[in-house]
Every structure is written in C-alpha cells, then in structure tokens.
PDB file of N, CA and C in Angstrom:
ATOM      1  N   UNK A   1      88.768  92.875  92.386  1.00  0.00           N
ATOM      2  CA  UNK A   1      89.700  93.989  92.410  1.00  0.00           C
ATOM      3  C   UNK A   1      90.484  93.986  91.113  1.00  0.00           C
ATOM      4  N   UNK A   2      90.639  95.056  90.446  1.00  0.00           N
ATOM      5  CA  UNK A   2      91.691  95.688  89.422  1.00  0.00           C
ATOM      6  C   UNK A   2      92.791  96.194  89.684  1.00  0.00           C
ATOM      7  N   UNK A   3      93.617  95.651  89.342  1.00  0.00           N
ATOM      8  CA  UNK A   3      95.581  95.961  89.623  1.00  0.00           C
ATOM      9  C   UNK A   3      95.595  96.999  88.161  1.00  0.00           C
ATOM     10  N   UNK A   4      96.082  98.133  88.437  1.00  0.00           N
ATOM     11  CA  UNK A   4      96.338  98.781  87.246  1.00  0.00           C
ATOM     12  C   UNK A   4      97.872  98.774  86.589  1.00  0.00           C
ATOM     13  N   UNK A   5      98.548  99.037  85.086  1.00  0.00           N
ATOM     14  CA  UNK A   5      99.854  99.045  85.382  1.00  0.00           C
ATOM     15  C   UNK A   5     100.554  99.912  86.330  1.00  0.00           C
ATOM     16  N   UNK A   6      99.982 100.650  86.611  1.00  0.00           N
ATOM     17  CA  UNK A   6     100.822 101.792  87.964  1.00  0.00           C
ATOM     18  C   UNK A   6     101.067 101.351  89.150  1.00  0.00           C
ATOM     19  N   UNK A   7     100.540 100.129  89.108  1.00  0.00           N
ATOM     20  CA  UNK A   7      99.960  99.477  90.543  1.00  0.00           C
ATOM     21  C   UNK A   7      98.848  99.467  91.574  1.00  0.00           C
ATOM     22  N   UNK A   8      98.189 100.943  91.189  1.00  0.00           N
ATOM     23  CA  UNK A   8      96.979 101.585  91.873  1.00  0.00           C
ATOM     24  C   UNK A   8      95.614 100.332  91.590  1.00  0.00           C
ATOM     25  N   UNK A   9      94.790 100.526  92.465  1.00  0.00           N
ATOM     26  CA  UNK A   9      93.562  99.441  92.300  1.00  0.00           C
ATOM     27  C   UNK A   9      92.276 100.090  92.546  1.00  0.00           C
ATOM     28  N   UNK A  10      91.657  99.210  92.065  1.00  0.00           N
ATOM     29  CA  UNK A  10      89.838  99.791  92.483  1.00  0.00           C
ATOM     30  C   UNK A  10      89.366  98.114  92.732  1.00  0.00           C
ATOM     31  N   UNK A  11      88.585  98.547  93.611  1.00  0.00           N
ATOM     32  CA  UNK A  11      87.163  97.512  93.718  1.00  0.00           C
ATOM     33  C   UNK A  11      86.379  97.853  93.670  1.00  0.00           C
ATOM     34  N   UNK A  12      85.068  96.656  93.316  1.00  0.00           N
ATOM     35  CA  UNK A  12      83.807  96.940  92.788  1.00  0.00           C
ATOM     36  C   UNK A  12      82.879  95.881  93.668  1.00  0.00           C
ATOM     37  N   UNK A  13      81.999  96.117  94.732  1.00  0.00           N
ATOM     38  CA  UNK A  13      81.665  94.562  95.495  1.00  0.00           C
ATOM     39  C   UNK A  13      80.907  93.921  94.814  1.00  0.00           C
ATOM     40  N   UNK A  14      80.205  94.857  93.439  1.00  0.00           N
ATOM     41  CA  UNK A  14      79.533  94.407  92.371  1.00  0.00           C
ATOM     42  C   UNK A  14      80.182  92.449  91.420  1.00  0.00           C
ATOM     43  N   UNK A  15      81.175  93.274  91.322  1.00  0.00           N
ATOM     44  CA  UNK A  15      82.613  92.476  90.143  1.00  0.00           C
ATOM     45  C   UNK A  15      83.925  91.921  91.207  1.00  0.00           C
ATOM     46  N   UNK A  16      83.508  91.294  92.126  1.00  0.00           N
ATOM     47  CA  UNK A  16      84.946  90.981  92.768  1.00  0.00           C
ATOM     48  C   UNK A  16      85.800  90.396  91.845  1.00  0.00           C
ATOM     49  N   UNK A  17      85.274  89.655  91.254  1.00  0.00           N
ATOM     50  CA  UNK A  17      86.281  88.988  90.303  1.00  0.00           C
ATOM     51  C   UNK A  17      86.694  89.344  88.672  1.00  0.00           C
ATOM     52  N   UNK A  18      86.304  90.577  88.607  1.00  0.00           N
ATOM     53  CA  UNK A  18      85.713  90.590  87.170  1.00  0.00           C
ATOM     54  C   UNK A  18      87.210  91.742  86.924  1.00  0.00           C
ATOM     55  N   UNK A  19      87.120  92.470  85.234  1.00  0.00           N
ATOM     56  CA  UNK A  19      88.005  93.325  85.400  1.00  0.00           C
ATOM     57  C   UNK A  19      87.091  94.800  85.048  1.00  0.00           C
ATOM     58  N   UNK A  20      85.813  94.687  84.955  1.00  0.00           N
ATOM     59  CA  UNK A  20      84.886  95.899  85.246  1.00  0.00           C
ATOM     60  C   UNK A  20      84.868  96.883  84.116  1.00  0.00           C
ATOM     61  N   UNK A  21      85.431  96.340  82.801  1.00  0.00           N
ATOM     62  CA  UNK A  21      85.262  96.536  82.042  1.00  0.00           C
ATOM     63  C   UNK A  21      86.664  97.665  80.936  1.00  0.00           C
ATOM     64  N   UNK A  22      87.839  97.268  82.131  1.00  0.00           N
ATOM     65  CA  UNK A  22      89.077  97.986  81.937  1.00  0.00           C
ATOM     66  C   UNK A  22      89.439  97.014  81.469  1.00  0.00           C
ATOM     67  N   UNK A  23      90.389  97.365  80.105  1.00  0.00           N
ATOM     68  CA  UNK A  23      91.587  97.147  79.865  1.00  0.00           C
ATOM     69  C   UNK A  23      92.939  96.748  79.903  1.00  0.00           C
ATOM     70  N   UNK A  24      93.898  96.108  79.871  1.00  0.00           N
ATOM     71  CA  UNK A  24      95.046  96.057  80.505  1.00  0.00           C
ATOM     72  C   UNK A  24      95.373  96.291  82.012  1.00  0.00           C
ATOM     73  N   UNK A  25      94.338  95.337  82.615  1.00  0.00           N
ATOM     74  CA  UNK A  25      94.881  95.410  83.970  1.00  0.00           C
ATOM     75  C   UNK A  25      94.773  93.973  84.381  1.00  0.00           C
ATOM     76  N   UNK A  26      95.217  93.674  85.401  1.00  0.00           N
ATOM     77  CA  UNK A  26      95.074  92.693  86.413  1.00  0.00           C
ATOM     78  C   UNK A  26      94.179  92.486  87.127  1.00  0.00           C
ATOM     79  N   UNK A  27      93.775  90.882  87.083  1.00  0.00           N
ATOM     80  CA  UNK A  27      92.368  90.766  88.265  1.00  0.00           C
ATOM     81  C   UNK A  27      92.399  89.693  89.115  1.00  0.00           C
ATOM     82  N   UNK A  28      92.288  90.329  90.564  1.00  0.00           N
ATOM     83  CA  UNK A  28      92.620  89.255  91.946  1.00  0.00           C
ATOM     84  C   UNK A  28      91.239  89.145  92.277  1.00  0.00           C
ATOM     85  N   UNK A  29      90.637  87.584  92.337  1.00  0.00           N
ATOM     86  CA  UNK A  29      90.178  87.001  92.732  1.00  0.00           C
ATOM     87  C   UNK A  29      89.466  87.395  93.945  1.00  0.00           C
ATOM     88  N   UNK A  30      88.430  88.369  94.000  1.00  0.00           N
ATOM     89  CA  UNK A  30      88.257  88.257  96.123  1.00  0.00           C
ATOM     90  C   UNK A  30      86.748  87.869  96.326  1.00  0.00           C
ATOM     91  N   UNK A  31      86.886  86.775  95.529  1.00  0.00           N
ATOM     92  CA  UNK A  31      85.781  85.625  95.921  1.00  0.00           C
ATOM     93  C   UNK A  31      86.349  84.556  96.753  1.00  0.00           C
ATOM     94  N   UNK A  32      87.580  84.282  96.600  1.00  0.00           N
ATOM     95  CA  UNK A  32      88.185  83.425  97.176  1.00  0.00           C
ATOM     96  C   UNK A  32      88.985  84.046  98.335  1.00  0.00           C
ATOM     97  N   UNK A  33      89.502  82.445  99.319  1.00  0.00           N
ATOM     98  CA  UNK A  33      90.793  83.058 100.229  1.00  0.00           C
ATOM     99  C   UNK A  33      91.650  83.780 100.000  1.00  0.00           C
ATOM    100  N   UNK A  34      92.713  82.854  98.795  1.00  0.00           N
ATOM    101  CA  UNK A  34      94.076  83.295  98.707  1.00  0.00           C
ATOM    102  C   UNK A  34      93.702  84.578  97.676  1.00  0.00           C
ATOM    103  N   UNK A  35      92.400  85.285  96.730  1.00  0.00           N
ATOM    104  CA  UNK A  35      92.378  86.404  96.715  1.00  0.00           C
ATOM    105  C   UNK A  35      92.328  88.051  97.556  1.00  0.00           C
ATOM    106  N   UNK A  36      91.320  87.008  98.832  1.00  0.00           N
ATOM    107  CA  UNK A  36      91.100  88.001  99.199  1.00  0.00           C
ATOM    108  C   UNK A  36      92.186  88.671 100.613  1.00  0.00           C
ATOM    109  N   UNK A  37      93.215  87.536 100.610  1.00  0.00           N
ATOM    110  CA  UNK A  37      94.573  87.720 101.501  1.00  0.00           C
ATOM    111  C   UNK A  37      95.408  88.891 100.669  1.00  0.00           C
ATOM    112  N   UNK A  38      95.805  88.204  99.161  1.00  0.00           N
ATOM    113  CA  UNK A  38      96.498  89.200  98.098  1.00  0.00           C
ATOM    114  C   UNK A  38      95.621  90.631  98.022  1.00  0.00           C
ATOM    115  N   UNK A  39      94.300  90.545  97.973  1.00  0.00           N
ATOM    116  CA  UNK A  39      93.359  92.164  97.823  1.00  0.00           C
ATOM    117  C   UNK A  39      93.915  93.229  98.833  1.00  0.00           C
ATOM    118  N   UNK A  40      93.872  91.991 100.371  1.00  0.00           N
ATOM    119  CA  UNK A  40      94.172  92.917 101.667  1.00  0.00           C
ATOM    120  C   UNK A  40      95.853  93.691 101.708  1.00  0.00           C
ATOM    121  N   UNK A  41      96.584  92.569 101.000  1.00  0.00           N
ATOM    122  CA  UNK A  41      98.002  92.933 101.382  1.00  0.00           C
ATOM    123  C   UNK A  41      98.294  93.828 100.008  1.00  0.00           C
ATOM    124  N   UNK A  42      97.354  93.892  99.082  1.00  0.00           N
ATOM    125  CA  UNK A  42      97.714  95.134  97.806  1.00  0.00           C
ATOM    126  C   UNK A  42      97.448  96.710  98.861  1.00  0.00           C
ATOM    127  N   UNK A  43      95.934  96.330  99.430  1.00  0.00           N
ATOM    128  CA  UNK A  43      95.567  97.721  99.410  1.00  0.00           C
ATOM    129  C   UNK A  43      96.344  97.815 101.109  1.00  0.00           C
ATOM    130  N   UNK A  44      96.694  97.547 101.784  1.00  0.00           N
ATOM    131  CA  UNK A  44      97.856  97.909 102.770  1.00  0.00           C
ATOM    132  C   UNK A  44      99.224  98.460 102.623  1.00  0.00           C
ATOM    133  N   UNK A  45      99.976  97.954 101.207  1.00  0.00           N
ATOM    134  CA  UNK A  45     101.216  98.052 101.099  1.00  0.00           C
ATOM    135  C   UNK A  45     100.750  99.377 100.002  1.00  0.00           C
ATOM    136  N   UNK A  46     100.132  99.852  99.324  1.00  0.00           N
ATOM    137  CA  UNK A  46      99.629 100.907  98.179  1.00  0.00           C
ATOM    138  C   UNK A  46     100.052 102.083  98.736  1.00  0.00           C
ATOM    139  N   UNK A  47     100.554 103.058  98.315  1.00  0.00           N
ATOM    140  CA  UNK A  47     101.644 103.004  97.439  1.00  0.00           C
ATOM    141  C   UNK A  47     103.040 102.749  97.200  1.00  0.00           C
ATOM    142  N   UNK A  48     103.420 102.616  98.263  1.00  0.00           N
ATOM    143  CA  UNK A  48     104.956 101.764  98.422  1.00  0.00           C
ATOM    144  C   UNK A  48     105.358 100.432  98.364  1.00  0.00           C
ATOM    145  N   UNK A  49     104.838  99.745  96.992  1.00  0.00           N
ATOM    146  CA  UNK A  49     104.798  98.535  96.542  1.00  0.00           C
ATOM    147  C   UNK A  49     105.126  97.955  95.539  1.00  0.00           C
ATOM    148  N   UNK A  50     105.825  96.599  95.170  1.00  0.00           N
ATOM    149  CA  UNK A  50     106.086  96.172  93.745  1.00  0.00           C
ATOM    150  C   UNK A  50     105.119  95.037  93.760  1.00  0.00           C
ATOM    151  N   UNK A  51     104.373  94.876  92.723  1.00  0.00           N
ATOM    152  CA  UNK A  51     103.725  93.393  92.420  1.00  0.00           C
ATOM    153  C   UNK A  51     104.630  92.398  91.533  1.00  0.00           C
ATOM    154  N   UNK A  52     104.008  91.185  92.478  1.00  0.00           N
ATOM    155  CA  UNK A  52     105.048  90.340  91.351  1.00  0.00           C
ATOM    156  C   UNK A  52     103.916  89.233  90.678  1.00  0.00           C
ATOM    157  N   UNK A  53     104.679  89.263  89.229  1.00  0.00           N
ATOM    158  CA  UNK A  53     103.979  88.646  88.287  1.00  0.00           C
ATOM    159  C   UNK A  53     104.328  87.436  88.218  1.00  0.00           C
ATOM    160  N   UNK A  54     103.725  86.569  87.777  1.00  0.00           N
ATOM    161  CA  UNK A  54     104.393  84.969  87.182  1.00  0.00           C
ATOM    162  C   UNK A  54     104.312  84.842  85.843  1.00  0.00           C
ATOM    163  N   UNK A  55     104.420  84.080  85.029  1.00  0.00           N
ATOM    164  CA  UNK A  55     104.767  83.766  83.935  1.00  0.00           C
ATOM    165  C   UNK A  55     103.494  83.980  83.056  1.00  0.00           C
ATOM    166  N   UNK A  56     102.577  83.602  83.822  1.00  0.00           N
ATOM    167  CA  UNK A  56     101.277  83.694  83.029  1.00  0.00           C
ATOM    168  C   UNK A  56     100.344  85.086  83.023  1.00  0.00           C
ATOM    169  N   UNK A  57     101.608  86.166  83.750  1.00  0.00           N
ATOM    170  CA  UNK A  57     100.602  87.742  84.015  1.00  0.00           C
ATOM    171  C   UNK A  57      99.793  87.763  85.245  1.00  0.00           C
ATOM    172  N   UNK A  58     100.404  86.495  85.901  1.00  0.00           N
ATOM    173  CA  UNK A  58      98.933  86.797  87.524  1.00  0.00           C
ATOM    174  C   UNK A  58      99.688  87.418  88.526  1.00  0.00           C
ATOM    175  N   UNK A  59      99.323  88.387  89.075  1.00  0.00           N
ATOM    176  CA  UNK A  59      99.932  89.053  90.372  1.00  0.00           C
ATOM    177  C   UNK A  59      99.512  87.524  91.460  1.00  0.00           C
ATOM    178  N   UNK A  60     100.984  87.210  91.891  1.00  0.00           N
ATOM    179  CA  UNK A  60     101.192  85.986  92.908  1.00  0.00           C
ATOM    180  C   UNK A  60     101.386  86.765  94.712  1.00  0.00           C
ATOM    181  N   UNK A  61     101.682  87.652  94.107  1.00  0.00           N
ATOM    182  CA  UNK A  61     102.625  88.507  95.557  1.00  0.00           C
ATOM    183  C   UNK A  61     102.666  90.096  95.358  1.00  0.00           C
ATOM    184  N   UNK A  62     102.683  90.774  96.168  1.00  0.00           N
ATOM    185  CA  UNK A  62     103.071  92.301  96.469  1.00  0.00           C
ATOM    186  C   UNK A  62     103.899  92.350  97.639  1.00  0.00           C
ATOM    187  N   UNK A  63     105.076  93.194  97.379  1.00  0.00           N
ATOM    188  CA  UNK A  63     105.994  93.157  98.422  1.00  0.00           C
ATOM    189  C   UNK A  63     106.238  94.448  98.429  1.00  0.00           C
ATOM    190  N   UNK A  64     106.635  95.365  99.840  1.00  0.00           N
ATOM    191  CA  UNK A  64     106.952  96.132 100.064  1.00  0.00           C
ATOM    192  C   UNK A  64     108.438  96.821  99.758  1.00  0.00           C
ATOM    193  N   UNK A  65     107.737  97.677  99.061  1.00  0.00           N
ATOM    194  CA  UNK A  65     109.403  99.025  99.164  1.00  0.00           C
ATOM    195  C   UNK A  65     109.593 100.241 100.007  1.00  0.00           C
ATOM    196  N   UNK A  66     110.445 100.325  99.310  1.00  0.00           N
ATOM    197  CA  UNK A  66     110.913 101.575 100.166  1.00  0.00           C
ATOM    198  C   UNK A  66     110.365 103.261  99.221  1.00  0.00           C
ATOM    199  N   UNK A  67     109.528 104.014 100.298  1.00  0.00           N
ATOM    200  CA  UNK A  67     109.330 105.128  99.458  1.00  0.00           C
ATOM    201  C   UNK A  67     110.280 106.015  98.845  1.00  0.00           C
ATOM    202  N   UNK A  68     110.087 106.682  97.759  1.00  0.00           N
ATOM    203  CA  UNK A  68     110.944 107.419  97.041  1.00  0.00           C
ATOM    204  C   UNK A  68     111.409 108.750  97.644  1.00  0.00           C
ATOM    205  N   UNK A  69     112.615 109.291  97.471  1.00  0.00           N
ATOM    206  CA  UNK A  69     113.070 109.839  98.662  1.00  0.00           C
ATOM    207  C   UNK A  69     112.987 111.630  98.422  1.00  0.00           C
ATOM    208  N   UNK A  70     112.098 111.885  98.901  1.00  0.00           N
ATOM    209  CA  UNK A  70     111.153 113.453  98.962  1.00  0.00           C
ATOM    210  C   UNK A  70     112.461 114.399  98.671  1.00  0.00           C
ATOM    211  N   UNK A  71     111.862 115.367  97.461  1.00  0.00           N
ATOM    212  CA  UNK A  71     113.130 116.082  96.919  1.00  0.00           C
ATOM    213  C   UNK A  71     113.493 117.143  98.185  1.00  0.00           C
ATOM    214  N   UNK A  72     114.587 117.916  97.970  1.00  0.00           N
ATOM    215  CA  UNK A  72     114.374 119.095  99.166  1.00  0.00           C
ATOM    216  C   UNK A  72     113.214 120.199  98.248  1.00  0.00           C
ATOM    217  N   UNK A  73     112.754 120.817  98.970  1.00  0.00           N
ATOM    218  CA  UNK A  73     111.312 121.780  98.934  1.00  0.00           C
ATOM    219  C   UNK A  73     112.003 122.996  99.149  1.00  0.00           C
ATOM    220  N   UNK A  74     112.032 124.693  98.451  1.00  0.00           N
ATOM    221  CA  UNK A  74     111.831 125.391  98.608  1.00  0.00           C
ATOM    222  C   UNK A  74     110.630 125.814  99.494  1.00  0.00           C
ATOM    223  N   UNK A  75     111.052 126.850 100.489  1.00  0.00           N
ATOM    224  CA  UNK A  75     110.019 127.340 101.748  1.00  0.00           C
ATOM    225  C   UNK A  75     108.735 127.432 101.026  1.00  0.00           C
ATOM    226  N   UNK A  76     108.723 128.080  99.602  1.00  0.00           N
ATOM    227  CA  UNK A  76     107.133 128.749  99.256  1.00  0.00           C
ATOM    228  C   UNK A  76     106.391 127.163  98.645  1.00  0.00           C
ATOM    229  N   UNK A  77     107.547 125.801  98.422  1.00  0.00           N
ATOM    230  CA  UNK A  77     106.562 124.875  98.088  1.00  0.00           C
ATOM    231  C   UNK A  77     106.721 124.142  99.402  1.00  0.00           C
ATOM    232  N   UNK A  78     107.282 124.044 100.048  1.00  0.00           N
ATOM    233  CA  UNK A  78     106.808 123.428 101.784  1.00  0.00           C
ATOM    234  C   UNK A  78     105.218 124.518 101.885  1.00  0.00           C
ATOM    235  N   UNK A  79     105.108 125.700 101.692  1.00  0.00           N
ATOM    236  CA  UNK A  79     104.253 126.198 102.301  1.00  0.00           C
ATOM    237  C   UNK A  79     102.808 125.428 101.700  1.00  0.00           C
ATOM    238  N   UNK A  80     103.192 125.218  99.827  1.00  0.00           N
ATOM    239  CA  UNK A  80     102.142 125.157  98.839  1.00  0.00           C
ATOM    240  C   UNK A  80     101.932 123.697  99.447  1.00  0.00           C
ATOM    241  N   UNK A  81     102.742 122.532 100.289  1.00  0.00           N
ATOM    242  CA  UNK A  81     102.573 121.461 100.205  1.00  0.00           C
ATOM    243  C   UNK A  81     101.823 121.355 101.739  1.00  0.00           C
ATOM    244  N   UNK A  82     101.679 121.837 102.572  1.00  0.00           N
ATOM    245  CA  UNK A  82     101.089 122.599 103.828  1.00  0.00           C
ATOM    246  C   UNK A  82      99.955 122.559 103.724  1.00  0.00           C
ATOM    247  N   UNK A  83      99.219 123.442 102.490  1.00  0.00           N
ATOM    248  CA  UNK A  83      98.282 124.026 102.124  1.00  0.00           C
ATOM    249  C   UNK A  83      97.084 123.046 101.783  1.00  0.00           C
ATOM    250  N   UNK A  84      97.835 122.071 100.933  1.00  0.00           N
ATOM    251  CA  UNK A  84      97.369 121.549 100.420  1.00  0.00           C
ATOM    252  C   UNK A  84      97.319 119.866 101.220  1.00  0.00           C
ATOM    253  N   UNK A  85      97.901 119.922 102.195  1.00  0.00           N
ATOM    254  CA  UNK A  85      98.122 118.801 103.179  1.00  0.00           C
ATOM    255  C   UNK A  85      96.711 118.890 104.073  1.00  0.00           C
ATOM    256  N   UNK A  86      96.502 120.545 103.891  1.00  0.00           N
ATOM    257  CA  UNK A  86      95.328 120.496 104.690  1.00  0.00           C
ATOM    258  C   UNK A  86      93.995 120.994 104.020  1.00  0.00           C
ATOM    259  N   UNK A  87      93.994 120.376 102.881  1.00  0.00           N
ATOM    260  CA  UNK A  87      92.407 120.411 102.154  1.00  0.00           C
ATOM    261  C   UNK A  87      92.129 121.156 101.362  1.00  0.00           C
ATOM    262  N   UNK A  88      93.494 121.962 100.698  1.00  0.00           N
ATOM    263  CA  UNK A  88      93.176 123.198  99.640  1.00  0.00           C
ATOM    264  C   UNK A  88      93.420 122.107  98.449  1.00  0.00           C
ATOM    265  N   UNK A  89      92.597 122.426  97.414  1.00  0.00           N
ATOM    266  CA  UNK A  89      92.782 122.351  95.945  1.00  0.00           C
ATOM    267  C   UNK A  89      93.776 122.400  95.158  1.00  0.00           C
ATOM    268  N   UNK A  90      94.586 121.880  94.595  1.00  0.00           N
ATOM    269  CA  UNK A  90      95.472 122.390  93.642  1.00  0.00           C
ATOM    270  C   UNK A  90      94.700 122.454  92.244  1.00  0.00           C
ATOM    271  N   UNK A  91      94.482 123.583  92.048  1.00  0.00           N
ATOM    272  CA  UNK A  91      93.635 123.904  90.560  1.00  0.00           C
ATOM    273  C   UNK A  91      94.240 123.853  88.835  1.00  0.00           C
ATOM    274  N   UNK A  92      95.551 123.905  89.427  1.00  0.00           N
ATOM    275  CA  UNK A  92      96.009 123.510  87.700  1.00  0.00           C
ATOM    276  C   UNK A  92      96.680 121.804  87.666  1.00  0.00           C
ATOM    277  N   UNK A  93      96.482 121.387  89.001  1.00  0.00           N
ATOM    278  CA  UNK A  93      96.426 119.727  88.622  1.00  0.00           C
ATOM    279  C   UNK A  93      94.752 119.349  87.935  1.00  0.00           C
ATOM    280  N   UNK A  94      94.100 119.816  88.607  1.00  0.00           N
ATOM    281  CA  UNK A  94      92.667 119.951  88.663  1.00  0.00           C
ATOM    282  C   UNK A  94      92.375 120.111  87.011  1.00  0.00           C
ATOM    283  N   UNK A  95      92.831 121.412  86.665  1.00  0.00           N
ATOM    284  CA  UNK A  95      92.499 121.655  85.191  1.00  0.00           C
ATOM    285  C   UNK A  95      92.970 120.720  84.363  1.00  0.00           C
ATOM    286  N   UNK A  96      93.900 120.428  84.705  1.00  0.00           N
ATOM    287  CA  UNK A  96      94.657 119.533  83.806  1.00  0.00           C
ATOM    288  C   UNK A  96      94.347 118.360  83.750  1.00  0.00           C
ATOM    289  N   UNK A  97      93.568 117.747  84.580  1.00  0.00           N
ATOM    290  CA  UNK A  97      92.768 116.138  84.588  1.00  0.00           C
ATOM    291  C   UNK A  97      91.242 116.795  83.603  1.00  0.00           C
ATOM    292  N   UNK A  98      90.866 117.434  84.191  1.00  0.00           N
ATOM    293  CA  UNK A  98      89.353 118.077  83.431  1.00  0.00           C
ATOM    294  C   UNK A  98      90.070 118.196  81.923  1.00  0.00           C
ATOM    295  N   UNK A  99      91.036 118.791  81.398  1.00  0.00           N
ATOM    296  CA  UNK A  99      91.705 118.829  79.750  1.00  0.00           C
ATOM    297  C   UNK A  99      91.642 117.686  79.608  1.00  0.00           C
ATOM    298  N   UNK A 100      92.359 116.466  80.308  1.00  0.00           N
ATOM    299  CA  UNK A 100      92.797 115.516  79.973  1.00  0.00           C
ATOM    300  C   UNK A 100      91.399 114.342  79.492  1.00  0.00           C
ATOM    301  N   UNK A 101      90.805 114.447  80.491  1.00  0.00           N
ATOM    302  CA  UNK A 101      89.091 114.084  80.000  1.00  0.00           C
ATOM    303  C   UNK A 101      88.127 114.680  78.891  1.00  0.00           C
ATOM    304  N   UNK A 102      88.343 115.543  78.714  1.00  0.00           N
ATOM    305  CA  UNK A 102      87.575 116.265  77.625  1.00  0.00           C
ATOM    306  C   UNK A 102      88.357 116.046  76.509  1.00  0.00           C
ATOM    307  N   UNK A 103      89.550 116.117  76.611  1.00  0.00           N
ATOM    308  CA  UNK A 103      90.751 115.517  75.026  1.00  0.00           C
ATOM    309  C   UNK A 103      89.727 114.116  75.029  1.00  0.00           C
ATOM    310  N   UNK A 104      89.660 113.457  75.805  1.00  0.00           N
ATOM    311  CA  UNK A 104      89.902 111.994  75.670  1.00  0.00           C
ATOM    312  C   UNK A 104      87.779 111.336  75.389  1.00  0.00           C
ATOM    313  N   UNK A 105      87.654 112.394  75.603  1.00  0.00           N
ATOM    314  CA  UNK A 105      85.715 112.455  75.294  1.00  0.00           C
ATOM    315  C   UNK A 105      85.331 112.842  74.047  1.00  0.00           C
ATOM    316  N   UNK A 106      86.343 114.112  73.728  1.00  0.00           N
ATOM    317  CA  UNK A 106      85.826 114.376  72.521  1.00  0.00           C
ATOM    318  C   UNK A 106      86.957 113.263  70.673  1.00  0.00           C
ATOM    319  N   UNK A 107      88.054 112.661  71.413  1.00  0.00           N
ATOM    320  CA  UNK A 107      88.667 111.549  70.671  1.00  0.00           C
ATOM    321  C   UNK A 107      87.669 110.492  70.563  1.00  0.00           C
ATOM    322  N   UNK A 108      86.909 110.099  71.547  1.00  0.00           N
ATOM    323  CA  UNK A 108      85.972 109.007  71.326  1.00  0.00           C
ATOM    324  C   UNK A 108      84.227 109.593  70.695  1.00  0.00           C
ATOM    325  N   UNK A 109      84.458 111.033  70.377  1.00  0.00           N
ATOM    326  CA  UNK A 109      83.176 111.110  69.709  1.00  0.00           C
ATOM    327  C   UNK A 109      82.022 111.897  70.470  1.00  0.00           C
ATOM    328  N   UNK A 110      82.953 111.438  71.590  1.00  0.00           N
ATOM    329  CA  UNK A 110      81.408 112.372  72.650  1.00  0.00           C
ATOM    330  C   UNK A 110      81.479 114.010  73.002  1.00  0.00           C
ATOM    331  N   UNK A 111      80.309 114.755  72.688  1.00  0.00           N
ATOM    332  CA  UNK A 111      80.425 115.667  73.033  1.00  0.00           C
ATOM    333  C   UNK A 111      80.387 116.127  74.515  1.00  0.00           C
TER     334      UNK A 111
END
C-alpha cells in the first residue's frame, strides 16, 4: 500500500510492499502483520484521519479525527449536492481533471 501526502492510498496485490513506482509517498508493509493491521486501520479511518510519522518518515499510526464541518449550502447547491449524491456527473470537475492530465502529458512530451 501507498500513503499519499494527502493521506489518500492505493493498493496493488501485485506490490504490497513496494511504492509502485510513485514518488513521494509512503509505504506500509502488507506482507507482514503489523502492516497489514496499519493497511486495515488506514483504509477504515480514510478520510477522517491524521497519520503519524516517526522520525525516520514511517507512518507508525493513523488516528482518527473529526470531519470538517460542512459549510451551510444554498437550496440550489443542496439540490446540485442531491444530484450528484445520486450518480450525476459533475462535468466541470470532470473537465478540469481531463485539462489537468493533458497539461501534465503534453509537459512530459507525450502527445
């Protein structure tokens, strides 16, 4: 598993232990016990979580927080958040990851 700085993770059953070929992230062990206890209690507590580091950069612990406290919503974005609670698209988040990939494809050369 990969700890990202955001905190978000991926696994790979390929690479349990590996960092899969990312960058600046963190990598828990889930070949082992005490990894694969820390893997379970990352992806349970996700997203309302702090990791804690030790001295040497190893996530030792993840402990639970408290979620961030939901702004008040105008009716037409309660409605947009409704909408989208139940399986609609948001298309200019959408576009905006597709920009954000194509900036970042054509910086590395690729067409």
């Amino acid at each position: 598993m990969i700890v990202k700085a955001d905190g978000s993770y991926e696994q790979n059953s390929n690479q349990p232990n590996g960092d899969m070929g990312y960058k600046n992230v963190k990598v828990v062990d889930e070949t082992s016990p005490e990894g694969k206890e820390l893997a379970s209690k990352i992806i349970s507590l996700w997203p309302n979580s702090q990791l804690v580091i030790d001295g040497d950069g190893n996530i030792t612990d993840v402990i639970a927080v408290e979620p961030p406290a939901q702004k008040d919503q105008s009716p037409a974005s309660q409605k947009q958040s409704q909408q989208d609670s139940e399986g609609s698209i948001d298309t200019n988040s959408l576009r905006d990851d597709v920009d954000r990939i194509l900036a970042r494809l054509a910086a590395a050369g690729i067409p």
